[in-house]
C-alpha atoms as a PDB file:
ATOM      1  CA  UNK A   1     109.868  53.896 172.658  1.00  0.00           C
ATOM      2  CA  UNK A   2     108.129  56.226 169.902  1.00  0.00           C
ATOM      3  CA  UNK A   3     105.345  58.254 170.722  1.00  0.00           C
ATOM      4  CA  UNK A   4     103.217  56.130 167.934  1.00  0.00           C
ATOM      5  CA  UNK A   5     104.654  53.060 169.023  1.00  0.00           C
ATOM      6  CA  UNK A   6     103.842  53.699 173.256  1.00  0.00           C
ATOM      7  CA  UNK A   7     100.079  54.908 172.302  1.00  0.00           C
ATOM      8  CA  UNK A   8      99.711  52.036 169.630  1.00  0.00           C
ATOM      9  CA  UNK A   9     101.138  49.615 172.204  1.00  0.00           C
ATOM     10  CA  UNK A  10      98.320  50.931 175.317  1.00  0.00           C
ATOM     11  CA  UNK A  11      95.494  50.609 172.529  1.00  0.00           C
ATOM     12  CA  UNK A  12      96.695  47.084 171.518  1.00  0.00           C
ATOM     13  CA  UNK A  13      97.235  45.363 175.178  1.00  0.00           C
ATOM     14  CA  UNK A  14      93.907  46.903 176.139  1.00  0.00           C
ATOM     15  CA  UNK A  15      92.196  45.435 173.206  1.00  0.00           C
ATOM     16  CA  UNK A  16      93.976  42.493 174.443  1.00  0.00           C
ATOM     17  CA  UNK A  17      92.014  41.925 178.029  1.00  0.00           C
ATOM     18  CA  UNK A  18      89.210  44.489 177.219  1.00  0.00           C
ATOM     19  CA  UNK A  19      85.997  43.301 175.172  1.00  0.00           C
ATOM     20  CA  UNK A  20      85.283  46.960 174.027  1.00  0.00           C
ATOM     21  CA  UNK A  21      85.459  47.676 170.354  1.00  0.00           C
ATOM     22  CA  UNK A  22      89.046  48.532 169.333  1.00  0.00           C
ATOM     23  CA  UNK A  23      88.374  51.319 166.943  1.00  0.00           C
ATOM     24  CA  UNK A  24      86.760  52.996 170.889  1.00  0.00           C
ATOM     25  CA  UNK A  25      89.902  52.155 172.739  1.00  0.00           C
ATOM     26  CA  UNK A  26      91.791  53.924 169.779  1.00  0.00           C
ATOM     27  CA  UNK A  27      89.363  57.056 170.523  1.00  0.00           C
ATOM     28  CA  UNK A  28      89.936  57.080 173.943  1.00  0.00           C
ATOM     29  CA  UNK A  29      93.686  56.793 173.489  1.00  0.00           C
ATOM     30  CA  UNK A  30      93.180  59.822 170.867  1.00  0.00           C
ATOM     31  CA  UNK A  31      90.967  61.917 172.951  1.00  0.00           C
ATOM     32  CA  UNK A  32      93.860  61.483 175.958  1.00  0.00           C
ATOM     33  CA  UNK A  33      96.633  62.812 173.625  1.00  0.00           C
ATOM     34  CA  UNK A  34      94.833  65.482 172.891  1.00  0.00           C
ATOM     35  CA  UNK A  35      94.014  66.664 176.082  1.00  0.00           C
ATOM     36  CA  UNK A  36      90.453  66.142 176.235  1.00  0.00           C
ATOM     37  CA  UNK A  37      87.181  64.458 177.795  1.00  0.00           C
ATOM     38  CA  UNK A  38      84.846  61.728 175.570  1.00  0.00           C
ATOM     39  CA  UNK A  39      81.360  60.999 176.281  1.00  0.00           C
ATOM     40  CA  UNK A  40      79.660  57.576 175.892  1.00  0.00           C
ATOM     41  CA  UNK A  41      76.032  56.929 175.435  1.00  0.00           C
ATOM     42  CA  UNK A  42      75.255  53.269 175.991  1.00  0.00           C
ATOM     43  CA  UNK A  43      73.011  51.272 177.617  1.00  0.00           C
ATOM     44  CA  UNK A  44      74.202  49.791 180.673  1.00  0.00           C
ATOM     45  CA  UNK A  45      76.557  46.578 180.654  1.00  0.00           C
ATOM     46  CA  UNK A  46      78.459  47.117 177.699  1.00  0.00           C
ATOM     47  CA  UNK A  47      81.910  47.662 179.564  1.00  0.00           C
ATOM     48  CA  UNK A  48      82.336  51.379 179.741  1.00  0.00           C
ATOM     49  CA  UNK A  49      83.479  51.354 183.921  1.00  0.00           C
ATOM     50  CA  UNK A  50      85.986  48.227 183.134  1.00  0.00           C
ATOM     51  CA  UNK A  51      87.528  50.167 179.777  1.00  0.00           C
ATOM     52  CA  UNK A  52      88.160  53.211 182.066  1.00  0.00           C
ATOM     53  CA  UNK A  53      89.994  51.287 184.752  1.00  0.00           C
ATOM     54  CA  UNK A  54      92.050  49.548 182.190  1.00  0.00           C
ATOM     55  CA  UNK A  55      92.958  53.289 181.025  1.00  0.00           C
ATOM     56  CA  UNK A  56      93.364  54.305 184.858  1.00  0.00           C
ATOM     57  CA  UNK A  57      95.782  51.230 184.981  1.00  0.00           C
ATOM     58  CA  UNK A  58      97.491  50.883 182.031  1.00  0.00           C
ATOM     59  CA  UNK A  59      98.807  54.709 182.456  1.00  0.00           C
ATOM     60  CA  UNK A  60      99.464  54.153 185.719  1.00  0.00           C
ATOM     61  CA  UNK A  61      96.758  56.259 187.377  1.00  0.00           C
ATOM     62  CA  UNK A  62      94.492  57.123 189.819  1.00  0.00           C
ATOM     63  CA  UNK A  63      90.520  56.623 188.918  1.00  0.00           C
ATOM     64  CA  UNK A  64      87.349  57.128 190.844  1.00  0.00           C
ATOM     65  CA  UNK A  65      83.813  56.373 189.967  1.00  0.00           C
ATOM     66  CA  UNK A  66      81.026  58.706 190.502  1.00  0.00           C
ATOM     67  CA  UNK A  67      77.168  57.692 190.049  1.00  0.00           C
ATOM     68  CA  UNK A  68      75.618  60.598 189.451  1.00  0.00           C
ATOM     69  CA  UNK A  69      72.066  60.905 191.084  1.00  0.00           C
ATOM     70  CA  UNK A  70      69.534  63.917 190.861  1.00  0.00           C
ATOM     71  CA  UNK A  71      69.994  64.720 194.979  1.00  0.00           C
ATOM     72  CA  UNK A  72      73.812  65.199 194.290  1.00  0.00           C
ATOM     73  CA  UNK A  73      75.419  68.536 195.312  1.00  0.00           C
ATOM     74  CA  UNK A  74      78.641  70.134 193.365  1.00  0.00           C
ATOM     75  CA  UNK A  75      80.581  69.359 196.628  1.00  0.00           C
ATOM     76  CA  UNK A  76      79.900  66.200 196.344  1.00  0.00           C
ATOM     77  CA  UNK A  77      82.079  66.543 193.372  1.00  0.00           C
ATOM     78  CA  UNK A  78      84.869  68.809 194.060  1.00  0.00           C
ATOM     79  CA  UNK A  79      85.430  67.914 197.927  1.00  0.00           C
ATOM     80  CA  UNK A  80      84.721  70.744 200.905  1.00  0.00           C
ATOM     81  CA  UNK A  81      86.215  72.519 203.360  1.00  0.00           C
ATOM     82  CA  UNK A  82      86.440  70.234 207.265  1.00  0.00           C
ATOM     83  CA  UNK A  83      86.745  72.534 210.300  1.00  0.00           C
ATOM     84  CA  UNK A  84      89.628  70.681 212.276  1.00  0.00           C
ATOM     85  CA  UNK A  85      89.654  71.408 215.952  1.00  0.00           C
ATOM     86  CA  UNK A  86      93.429  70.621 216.447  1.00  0.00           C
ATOM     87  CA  UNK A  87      95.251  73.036 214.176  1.00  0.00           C
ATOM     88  CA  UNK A  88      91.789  75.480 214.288  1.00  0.00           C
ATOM     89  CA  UNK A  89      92.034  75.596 210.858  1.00  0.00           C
ATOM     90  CA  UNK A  90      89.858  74.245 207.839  1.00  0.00           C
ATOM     91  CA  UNK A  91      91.357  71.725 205.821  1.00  0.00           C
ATOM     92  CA  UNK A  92      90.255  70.998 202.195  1.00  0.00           C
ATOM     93  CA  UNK A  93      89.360  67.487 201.582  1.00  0.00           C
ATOM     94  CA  UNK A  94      89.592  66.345 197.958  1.00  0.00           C
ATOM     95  CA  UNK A  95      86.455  64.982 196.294  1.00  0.00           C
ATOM     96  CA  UNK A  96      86.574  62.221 193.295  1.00  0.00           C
ATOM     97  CA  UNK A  97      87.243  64.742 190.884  1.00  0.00           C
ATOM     98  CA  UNK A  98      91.123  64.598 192.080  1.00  0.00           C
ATOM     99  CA  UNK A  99      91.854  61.572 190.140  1.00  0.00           C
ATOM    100  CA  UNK A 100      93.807  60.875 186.748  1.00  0.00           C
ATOM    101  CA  UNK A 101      90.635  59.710 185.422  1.00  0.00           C
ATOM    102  CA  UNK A 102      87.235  60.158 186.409  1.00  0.00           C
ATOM    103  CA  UNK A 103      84.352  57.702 185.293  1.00  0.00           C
ATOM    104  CA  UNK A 104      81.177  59.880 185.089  1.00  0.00           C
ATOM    105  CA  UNK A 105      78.652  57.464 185.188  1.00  0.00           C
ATOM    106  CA  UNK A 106      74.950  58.405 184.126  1.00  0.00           C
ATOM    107  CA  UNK A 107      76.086  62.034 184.389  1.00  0.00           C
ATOM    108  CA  UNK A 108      72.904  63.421 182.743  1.00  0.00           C
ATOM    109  CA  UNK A 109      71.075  61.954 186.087  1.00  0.00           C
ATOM    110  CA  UNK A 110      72.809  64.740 187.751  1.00  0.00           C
ATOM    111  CA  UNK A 111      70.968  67.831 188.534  1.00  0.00           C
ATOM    112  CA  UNK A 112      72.040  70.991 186.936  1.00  0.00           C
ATOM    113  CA  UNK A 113      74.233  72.683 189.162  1.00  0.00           C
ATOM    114  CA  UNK A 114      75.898  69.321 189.652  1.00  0.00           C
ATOM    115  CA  UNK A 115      76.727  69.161 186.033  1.00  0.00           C
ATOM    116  CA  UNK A 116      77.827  72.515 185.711  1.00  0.00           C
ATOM    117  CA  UNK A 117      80.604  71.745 188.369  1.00  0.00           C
ATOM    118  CA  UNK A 118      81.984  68.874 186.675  1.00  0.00           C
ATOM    119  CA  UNK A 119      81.949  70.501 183.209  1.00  0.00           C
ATOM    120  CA  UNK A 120      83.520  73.604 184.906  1.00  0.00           C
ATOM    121  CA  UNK A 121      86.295  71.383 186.173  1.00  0.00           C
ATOM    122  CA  UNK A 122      86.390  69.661 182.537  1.00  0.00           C
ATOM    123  CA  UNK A 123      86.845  72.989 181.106  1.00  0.00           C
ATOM    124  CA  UNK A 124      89.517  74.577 183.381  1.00  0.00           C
ATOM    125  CA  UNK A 125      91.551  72.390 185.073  1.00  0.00           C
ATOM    126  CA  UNK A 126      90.673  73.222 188.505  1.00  0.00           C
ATOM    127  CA  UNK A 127      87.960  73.313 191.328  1.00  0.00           C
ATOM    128  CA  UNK A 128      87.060  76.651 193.357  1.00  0.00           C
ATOM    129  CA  UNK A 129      86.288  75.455 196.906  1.00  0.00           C
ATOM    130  CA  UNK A 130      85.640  78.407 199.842  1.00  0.00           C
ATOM    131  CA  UNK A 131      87.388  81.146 197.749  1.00  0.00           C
ATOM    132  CA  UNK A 132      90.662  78.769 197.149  1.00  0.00           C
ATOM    133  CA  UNK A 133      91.787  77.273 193.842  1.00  0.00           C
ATOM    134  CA  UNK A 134      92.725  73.695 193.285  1.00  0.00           C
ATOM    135  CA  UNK A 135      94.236  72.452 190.798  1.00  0.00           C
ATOM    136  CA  UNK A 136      93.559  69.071 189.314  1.00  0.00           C
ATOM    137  CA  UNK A 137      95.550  66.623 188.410  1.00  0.00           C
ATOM    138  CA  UNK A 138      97.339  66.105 185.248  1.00  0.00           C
ATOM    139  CA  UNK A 139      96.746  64.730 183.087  1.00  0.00           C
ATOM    140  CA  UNK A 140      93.187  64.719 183.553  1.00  0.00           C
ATOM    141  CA  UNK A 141      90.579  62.515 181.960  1.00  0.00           C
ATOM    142  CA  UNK A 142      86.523  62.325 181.991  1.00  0.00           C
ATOM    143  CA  UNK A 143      84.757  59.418 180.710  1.00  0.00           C
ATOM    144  CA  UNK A 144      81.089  60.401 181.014  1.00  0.00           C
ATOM    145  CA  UNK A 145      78.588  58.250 180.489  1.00  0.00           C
ATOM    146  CA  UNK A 146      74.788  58.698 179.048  1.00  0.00           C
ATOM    147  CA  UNK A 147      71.892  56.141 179.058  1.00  0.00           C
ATOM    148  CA  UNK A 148      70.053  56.711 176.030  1.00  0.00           C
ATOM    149  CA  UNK A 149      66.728  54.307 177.085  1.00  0.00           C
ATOM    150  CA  UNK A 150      65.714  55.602 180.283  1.00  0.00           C
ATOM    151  CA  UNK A 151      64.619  59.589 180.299  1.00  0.00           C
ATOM    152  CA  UNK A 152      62.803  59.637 183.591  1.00  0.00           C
ATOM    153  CA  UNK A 153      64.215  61.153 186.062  1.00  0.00           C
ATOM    154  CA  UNK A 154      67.176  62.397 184.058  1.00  0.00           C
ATOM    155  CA  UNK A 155      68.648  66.608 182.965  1.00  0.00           C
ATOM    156  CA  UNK A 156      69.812  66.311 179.738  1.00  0.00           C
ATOM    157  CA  UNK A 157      72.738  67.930 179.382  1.00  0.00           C
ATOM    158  CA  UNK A 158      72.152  71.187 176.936  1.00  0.00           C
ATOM    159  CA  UNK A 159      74.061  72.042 174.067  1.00  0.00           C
ATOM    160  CA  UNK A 160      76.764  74.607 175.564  1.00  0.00           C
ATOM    161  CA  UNK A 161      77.751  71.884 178.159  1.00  0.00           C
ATOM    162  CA  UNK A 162      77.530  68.743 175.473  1.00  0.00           C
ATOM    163  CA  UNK A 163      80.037  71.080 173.951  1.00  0.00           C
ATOM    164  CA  UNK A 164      83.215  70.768 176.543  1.00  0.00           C
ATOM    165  CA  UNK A 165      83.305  66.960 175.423  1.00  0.00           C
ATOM    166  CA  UNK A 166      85.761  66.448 172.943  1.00  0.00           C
ATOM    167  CA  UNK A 167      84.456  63.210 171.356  1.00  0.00           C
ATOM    168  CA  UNK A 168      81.347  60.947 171.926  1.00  0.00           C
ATOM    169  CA  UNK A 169      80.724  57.499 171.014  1.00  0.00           C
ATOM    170  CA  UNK A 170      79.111  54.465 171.966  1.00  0.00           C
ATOM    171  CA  UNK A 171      80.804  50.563 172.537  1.00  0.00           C
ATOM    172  CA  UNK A 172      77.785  48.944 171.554  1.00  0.00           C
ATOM    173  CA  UNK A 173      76.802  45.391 172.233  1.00  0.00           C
ATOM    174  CA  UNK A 174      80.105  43.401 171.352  1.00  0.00           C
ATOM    175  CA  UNK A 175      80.280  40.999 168.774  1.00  0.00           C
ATOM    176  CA  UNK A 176      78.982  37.278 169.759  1.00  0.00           C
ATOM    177  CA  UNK A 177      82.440  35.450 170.542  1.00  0.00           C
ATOM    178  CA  UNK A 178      83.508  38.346 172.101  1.00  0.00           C
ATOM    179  CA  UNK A 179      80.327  37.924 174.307  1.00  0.00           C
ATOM    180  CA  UNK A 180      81.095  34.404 174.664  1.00  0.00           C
ATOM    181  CA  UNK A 181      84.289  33.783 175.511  1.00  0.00           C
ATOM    182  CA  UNK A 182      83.486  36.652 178.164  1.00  0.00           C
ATOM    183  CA  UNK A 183      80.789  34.759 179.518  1.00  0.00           C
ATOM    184  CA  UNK A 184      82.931  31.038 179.446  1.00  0.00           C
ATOM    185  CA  UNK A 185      85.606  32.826 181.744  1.00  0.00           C
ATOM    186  CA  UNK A 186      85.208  31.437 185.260  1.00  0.00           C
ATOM    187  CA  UNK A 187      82.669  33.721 187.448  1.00  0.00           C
ATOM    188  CA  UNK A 188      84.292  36.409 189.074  1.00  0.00           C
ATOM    189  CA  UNK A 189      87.082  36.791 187.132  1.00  0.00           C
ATOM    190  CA  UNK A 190      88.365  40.539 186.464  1.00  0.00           C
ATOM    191  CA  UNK A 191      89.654  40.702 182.993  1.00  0.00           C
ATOM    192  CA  UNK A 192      91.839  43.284 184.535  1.00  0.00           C
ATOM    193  CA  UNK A 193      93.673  41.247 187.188  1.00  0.00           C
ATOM    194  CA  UNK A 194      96.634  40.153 185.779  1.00  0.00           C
ATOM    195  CA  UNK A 195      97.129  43.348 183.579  1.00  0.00           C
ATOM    196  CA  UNK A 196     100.060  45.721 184.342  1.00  0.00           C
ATOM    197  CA  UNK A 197     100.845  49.247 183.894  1.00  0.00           C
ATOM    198  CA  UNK A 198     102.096  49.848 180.857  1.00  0.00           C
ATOM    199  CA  UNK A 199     103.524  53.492 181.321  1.00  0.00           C
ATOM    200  CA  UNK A 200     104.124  56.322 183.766  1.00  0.00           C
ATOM    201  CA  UNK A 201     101.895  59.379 183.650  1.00  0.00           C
ATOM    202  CA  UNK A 202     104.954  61.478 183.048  1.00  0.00           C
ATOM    203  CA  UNK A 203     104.833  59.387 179.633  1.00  0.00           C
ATOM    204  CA  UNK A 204     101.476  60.461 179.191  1.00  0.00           C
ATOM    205  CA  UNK A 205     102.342  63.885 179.407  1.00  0.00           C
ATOM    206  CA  UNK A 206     105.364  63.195 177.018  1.00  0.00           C
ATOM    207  CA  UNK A 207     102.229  62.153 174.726  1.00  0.00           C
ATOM    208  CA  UNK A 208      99.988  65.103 174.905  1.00  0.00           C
ATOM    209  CA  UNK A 209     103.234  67.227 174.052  1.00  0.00           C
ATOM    210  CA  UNK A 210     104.155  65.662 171.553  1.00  0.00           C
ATOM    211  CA  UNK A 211     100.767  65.603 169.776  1.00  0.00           C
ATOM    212  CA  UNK A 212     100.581  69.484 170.821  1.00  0.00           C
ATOM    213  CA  UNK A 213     103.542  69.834 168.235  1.00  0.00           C
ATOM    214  CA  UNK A 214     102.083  67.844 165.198  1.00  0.00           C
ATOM    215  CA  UNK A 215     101.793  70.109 162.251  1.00  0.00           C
ATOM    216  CA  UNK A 216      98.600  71.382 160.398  1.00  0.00           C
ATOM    217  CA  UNK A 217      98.463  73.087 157.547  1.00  0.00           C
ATOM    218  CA  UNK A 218      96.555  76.118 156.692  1.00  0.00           C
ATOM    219  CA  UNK A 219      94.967  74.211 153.473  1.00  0.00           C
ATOM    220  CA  UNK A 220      94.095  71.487 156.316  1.00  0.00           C
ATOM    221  CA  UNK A 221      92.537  74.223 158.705  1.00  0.00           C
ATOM    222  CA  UNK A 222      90.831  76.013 156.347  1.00  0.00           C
ATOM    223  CA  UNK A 223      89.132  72.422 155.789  1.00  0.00           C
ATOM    224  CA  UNK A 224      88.361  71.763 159.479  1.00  0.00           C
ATOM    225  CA  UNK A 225      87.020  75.385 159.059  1.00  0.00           C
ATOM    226  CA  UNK A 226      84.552  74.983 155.801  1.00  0.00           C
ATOM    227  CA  UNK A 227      83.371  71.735 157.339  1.00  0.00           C
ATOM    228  CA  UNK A 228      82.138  74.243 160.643  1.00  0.00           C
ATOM    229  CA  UNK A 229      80.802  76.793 158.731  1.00  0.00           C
ATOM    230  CA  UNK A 230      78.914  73.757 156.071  1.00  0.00           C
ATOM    231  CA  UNK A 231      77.017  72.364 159.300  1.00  0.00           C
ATOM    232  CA  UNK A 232      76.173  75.706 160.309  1.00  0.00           C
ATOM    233  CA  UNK A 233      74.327  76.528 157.085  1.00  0.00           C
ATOM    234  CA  UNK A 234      73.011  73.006 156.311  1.00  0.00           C
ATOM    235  CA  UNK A 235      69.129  73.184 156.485  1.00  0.00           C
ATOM    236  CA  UNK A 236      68.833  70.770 158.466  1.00  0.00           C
ATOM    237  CA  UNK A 237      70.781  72.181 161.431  1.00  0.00           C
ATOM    238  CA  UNK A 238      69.445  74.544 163.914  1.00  0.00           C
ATOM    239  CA  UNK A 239      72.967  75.079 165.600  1.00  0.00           C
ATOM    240  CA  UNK A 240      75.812  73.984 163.688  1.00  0.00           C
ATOM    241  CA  UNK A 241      79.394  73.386 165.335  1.00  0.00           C
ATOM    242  CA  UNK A 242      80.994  76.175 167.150  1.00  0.00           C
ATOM    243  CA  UNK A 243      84.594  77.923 167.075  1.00  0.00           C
ATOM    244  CA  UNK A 244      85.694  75.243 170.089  1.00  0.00           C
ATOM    245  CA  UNK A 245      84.807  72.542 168.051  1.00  0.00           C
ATOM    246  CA  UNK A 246      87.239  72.982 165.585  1.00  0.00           C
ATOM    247  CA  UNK A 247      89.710  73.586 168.391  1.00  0.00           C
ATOM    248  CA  UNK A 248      88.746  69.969 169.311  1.00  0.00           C
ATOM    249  CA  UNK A 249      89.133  68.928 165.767  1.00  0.00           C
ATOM    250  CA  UNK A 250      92.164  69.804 165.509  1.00  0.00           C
ATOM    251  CA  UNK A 251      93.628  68.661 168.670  1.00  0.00           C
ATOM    252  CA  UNK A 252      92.002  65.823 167.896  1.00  0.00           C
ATOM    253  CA  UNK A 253      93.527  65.144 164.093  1.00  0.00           C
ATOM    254  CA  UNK A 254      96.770  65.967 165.831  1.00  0.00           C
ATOM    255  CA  UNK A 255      96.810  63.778 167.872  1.00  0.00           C
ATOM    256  CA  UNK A 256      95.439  61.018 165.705  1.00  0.00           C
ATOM    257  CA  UNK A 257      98.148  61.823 163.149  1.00  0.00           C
ATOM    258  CA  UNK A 258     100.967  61.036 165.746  1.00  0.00           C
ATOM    259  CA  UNK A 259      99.187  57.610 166.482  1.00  0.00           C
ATOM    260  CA  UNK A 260      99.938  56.496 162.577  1.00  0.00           C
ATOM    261  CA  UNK A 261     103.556  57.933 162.935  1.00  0.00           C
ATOM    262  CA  UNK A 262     103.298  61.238 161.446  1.00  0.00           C
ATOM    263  CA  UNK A 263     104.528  64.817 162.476  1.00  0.00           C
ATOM    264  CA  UNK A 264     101.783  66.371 160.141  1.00  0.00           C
ATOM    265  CA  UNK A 265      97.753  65.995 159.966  1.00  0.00           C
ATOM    266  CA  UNK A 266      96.536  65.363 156.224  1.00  0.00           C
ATOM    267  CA  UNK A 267      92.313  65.908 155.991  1.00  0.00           C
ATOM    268  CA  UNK A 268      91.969  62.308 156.193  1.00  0.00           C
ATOM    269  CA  UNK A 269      92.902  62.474 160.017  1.00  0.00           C
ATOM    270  CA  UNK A 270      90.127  65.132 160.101  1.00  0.00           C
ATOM    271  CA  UNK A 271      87.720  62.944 158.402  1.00  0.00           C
ATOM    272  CA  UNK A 272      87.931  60.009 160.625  1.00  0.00           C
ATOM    273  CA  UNK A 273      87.537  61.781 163.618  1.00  0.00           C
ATOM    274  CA  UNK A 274      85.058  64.465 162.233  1.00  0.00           C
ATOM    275  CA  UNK A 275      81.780  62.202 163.319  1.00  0.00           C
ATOM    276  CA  UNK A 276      82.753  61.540 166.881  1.00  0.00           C
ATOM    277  CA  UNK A 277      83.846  65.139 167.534  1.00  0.00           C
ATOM    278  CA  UNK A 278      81.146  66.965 166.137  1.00  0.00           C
ATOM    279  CA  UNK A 279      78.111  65.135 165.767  1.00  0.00           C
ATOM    280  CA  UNK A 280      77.181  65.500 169.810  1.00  0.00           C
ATOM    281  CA  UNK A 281      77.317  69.090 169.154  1.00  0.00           C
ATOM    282  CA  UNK A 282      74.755  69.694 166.467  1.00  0.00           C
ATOM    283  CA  UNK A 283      70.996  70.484 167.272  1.00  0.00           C
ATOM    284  CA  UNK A 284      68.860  69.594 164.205  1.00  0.00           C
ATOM    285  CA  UNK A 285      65.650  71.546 163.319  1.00  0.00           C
ATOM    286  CA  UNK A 286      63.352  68.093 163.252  1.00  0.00           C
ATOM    287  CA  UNK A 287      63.412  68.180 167.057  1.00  0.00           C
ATOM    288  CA  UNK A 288      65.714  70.238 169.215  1.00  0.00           C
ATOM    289  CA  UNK A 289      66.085  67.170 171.682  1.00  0.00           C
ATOM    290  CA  UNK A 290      66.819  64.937 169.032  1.00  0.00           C
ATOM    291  CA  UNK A 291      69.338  62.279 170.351  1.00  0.00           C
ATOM    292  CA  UNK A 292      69.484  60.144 167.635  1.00  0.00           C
ATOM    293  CA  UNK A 293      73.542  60.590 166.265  1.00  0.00           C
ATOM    294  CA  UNK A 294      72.533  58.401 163.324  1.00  0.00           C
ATOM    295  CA  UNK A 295      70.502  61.591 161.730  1.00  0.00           C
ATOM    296  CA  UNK A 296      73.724  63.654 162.982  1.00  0.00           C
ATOM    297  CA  UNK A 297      75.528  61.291 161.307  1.00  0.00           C
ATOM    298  CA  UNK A 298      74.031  61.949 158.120  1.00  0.00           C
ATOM    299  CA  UNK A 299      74.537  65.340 158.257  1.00  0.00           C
ATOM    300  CA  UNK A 300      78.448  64.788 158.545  1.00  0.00           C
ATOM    301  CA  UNK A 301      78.209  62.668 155.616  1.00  0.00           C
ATOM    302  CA  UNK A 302      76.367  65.008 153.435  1.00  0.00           C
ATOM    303  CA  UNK A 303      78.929  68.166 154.649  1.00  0.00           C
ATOM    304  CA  UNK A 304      81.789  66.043 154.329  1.00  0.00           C
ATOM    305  CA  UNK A 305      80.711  64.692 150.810  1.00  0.00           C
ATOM    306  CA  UNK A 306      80.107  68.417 149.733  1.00  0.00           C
ATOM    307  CA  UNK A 307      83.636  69.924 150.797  1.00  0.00           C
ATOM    308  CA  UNK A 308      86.729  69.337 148.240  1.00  0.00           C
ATOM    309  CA  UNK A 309      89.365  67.594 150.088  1.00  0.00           C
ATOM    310  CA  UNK A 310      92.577  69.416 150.172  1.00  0.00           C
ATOM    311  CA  UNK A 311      95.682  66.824 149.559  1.00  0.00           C
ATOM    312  CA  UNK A 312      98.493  69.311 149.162  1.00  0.00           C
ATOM    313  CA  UNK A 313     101.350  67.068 148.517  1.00  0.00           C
ATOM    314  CA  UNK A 314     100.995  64.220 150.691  1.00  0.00           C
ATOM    315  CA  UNK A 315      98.947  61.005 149.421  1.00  0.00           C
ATOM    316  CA  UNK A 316      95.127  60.468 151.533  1.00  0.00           C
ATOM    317  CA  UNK A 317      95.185  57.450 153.089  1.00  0.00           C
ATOM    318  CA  UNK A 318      92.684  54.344 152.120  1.00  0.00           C
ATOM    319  CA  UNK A 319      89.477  54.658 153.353  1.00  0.00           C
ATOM    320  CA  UNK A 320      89.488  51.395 153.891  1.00  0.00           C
ATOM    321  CA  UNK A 321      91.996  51.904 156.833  1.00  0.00           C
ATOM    322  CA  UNK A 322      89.180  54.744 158.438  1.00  0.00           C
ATOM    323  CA  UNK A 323      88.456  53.481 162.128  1.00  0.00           C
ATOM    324  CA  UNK A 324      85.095  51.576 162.767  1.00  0.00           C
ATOM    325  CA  UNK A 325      83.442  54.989 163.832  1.00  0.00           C
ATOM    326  CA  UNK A 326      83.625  56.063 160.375  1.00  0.00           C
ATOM    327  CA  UNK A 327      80.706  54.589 159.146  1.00  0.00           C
ATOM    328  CA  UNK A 328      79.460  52.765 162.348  1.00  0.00           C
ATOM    329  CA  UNK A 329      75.440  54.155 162.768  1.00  0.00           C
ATOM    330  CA  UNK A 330      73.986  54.635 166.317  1.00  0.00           C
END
């Protein structure tokens, strides 16, 4: 099977038994190829533990679950070191952070340190434990979660760590047959339970690589680039997007090129992914703690409106085929 065609099949059978938006599964798929982590903030009971198992399962992987709380300790996260009395030895005992992917639920509950940890782990690929190194496994994948209603009690997470997620986007409350036929299924039943894996992990790996070798341009670069540079002289913004973010962009246009077939990104890839990669990572000058991504979202529209589109030779595709994040308003 294709590359396209295996990543377009995982996105369709989990759209299949999953009631998250589509256009979200199709982000997460994205944000996998490309080697990276994706941040949700929702409101509780929208779906975002049961779309991460269905990713843990459909690929074939291991997942774990952490609820973050504010008395949580990083070695809670990364696992510790266990005296044991029969070899005299200590013997490292993995935490949840050794799994294929890791649900981070209500990270910004966490306390600092706590966060740190994880986002160090996001960041490098391993866990430093007692002076040893361990790696993680690969591939490795962080859905993080956010509640946007409830502040008390919670450590936002600031903008240099907000930064080492690749994408962020919300599922939203689903559409109302979605919501029914969800609530007509007989109580109990796991959408999940008869679904099968659908690939190895060595696949997924075949995935990442091959979105790794997608082409860009430099006339599609220098794009990703003015559209950095556009949000960090904007008025509005007090920080714009930084040098990793276009890193992310990239990656990120890559891989969503080799979802629609193609060995080469055209700025159309950039622009429908340009919202959920970057608009976490901008602080506005209205109010630094602004957590509204509708305002972000403006901003995005008003860069990307102002930038000449480079097509080279290749034909942009219809806007009318953009995915629902395009234009979708949180």
């Amino acid at each position: 099977m294709e590359t396209s065609d295996l990543a377009n099949h995982l996105i369709d059978a989990l759209d299949d038994v999953l009631s998250s938006p589509k256009d979200v599964i199709a982000l997460a798929i994205t944000t996998i190829c490309a080697g990276g982590h994706l941040l949700l903030e929702d409101v509780p009971g929208v779906g975002k533990t049961t779309m991460a198992k269905g990713l843990a399962k459909a690929i074939s992987g291991k997942v774990s679950r952490i609820q973050f709380t504010p008395d949580m300790l990083p070695s809670d996260l990364t696992g510790v070191s266990v005296y044991d009395q029969r070899s005299q030895e200590f013997a490292f005992r993995q935490g949840p952070l050794f799994a294929n992917i890791v649900i981070a639920d209500e990270v910004n509950r966490a306390n600092p340190k706590t966060q740190s940890a994880m986002l160090e782990a996001m960041g490098e690929g391993h866990v430093s434990v007692d002076g040893n190194t361990y790696s993680l496994p690969d591939p490795f994948f962080v859905v993080a979660t956010q509640n946007p209603i409830e502040l008390e009690g919670t450590y936002p997470l600031p903008e240099a760590q907000l930064d080492r997620f690749t994408a962020c986007t919300s599922l939203g409350y689903p559409p109302a047959d979605v919501e029914t036929r969800a609530i007509a299924q007989a109580a109990g039943t796991d959408p999940l339970g008869g679904f099968e894996a659908l690939c190895t992990l060595q696949d997924v790996l075949h995935l990442k690589a091959s979105a790794g070798r997608v082409f860009i341009s430099e006339a599609v670069a220098a794009y990703i680039v003015a559209i950095l540079h556009a949000t960090r002289t904007d008025e509005s913004v007090t920080f714009g997007a930084s040098p990793r973010a276009g890193f992310a962009l990239a990656a990120m246009a890559k891989a969503w090129a080799m979802l629609q077939g193609r060995d080469f990104v055209i700025a159309d890839d950039v622009i429908a992914l340009a919202k959920p990669v970057l608009a976490h990572r901008l602080v506005l000058r209205e109010s630094r703690f602004n957590t509204s991504m509708g305002s972000r979202y403006d901003v995005l529209d008003r860069v990307l409106e102002g930038i000449a589109v480079p097509r080279a030779s290749q034909e942009s595709a219809s806007r009318s085929s953009s995915p629902g994040w395009l234009n979708r308003a949180r």
